[in-house]
Protein backbone atom coordinates (compact mmCIF):
# COMPACT_ATOMS: atom_id res chain seq x y z
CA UNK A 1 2.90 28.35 13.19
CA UNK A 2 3.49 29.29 9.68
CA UNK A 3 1.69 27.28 7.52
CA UNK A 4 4.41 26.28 4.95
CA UNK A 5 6.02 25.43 8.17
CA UNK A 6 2.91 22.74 9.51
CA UNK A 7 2.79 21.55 5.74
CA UNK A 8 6.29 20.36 6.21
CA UNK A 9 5.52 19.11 9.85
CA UNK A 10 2.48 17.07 8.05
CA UNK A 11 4.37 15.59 5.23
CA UNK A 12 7.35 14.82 7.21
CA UNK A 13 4.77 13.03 9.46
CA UNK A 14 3.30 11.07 6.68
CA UNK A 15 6.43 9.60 5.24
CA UNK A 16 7.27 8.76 8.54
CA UNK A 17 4.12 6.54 9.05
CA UNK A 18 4.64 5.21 5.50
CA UNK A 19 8.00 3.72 6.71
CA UNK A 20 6.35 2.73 9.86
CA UNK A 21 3.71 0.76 8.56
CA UNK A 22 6.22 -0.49 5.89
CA UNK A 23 8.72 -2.02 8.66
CA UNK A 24 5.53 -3.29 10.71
CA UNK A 25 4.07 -4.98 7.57
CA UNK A 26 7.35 -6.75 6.86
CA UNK A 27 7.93 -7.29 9.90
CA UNK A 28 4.17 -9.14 10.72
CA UNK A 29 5.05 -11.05 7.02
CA UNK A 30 7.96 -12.58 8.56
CA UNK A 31 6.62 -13.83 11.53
CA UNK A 32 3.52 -15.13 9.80
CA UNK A 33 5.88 -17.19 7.23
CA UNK A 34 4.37 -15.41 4.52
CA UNK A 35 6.64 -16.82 1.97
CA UNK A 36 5.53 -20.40 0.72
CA UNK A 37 4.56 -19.89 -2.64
CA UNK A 38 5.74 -17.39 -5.37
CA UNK A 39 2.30 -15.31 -4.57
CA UNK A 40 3.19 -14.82 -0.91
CA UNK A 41 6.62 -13.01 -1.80
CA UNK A 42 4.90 -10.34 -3.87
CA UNK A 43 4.15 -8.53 -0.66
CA UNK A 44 7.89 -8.41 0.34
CA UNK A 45 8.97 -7.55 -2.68
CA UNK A 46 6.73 -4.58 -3.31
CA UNK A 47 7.91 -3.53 0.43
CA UNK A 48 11.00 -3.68 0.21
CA UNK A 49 11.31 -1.78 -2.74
CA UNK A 50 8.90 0.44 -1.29
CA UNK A 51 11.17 0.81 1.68
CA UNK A 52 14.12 2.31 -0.55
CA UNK A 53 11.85 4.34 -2.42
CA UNK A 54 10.70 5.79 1.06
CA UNK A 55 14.16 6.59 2.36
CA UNK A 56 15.57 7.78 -1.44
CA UNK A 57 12.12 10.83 -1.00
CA UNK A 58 13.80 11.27 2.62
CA UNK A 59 17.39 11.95 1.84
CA UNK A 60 16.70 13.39 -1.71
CA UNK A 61 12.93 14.37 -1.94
CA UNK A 62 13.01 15.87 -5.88
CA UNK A 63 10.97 15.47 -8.39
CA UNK A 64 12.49 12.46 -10.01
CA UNK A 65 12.69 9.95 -6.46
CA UNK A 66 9.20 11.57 -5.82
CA UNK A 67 7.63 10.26 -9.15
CA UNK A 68 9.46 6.87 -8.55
CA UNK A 69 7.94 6.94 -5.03
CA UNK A 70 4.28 7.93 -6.35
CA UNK A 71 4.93 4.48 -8.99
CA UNK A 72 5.94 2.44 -6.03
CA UNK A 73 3.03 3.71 -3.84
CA UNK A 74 0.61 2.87 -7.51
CA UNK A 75 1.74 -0.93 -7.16
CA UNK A 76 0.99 -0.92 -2.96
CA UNK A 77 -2.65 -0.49 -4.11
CA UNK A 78 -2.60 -2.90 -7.09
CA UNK A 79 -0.71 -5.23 -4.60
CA UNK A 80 -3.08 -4.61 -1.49
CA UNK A 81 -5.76 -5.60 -3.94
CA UNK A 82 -4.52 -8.49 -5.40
CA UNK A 83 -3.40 -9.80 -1.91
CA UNK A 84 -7.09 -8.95 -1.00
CA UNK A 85 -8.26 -11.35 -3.89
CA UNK A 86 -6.21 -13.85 -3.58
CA UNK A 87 -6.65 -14.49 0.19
CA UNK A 88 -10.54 -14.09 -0.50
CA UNK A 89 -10.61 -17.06 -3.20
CA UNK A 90 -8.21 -19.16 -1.28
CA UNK A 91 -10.84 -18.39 1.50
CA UNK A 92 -13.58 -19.46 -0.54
CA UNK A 93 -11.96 -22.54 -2.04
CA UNK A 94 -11.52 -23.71 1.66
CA UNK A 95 -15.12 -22.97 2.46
CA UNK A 96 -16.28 -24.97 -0.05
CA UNK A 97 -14.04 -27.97 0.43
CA UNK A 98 -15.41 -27.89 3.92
CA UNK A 99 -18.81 -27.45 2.84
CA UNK A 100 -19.86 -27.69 -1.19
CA UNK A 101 -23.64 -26.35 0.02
CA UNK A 102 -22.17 -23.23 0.79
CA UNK A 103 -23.72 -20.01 -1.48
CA UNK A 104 -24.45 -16.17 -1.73
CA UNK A 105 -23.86 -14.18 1.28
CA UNK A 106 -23.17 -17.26 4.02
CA UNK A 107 -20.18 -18.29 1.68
CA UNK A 108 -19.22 -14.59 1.35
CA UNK A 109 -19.11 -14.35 4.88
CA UNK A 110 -17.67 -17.77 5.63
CA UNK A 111 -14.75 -16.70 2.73
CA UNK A 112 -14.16 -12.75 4.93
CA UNK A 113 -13.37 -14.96 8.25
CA UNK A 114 -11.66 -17.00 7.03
CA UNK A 115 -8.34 -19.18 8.11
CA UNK A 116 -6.66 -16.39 5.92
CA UNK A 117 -7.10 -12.60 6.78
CA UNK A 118 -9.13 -11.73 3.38
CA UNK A 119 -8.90 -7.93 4.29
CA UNK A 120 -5.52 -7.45 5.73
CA UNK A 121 -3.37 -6.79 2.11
CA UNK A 122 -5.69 -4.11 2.08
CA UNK A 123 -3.19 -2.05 5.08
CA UNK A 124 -0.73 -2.51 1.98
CA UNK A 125 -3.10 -0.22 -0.22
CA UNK A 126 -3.39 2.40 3.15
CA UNK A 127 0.35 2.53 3.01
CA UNK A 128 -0.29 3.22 -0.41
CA UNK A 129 -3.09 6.03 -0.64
CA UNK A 130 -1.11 7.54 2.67
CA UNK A 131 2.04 7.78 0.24
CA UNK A 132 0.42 9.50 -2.78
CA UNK A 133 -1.08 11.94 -0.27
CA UNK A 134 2.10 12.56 1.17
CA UNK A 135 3.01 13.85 -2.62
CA UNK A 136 0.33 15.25 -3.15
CA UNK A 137 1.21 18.91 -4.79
CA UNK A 138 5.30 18.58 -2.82
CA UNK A 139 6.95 21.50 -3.41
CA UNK A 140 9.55 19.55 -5.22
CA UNK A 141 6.93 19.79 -8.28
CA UNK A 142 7.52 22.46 -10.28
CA UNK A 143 4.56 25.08 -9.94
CA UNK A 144 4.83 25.80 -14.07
CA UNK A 145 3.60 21.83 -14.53
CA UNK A 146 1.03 21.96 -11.82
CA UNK A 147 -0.57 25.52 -13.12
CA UNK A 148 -0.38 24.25 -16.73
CA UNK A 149 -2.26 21.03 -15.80
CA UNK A 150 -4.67 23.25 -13.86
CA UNK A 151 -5.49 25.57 -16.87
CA UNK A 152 -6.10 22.37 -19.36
CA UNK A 153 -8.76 20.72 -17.33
């Protein structure tokens, strides 16, 4: 197999489990009720958008839907984080309702299991680092931008 030809075959691959995961993230959001507060919508939001974005690089993968896709797949890490944080604390502040003698690592631990899943917005920021890879160098960048940035650093 050519390899131009398995590069295609990979990226192809990659978008396709970036609009996988998307879908299955949404779709686990929904069923969890993951909308009560202004907070729990950020998740959907970012999705959703990231869910055009993902099918825009599909039908029309150049250089300007690519950039907007690389900014989208920027805010699935800042969101993955924040989600990350925010379940964490909200872990914590239950912890310590539950038991104010709570410190260092037992509270740390106590806070990671949680009634909320403190590392799950972190599959948001996979999505993410999946997507940027996936645009990594596309051949819908001009070469001229990619050499010059090469010969500055």
């Amino acid at each position: 197999m050519p390899a131009n030809l398995m590069h295609t075959s990979l990226r192809k691959l990659m978008l396709a489990l970036v609009f996988l995961g998307i879908v299955g993230l949404e779709v686990e959001l929904a069923l969890l009720r993951h909308a009560e507060s202004l907070t729990q919508w950020i998740p959907h939001v970012a999705l959703m958008i990231g869910l055009l974005s993902t099918v825009a690089v599909y039908i029309r993968p150049g250089a300007p839907t690519l950039r907007a896709f690389q900014v989208v797949m920027l805010i699935f890490l800042v969101v993955g984080a924040l989600g990350v944080y925010l379940h964490f604390r909200g872990n914590v502040e239950f912890a310590l309702e539950r038991d104010p003698s709570l410190t260092g690592t037992r509270l740390i631990w106590k806070a990671l299991r949680g009634a909320t899943p403190a590392l799950a917005p972190g599959a948001l920021a996979q999505l993410g680092l999946l997507g940027l890879l996936y645009s990594y160098r596309h051949p819908a960048f001009p070469e001229d931008s990619t050499q010059a940035r090469e010969n500055v650093n």
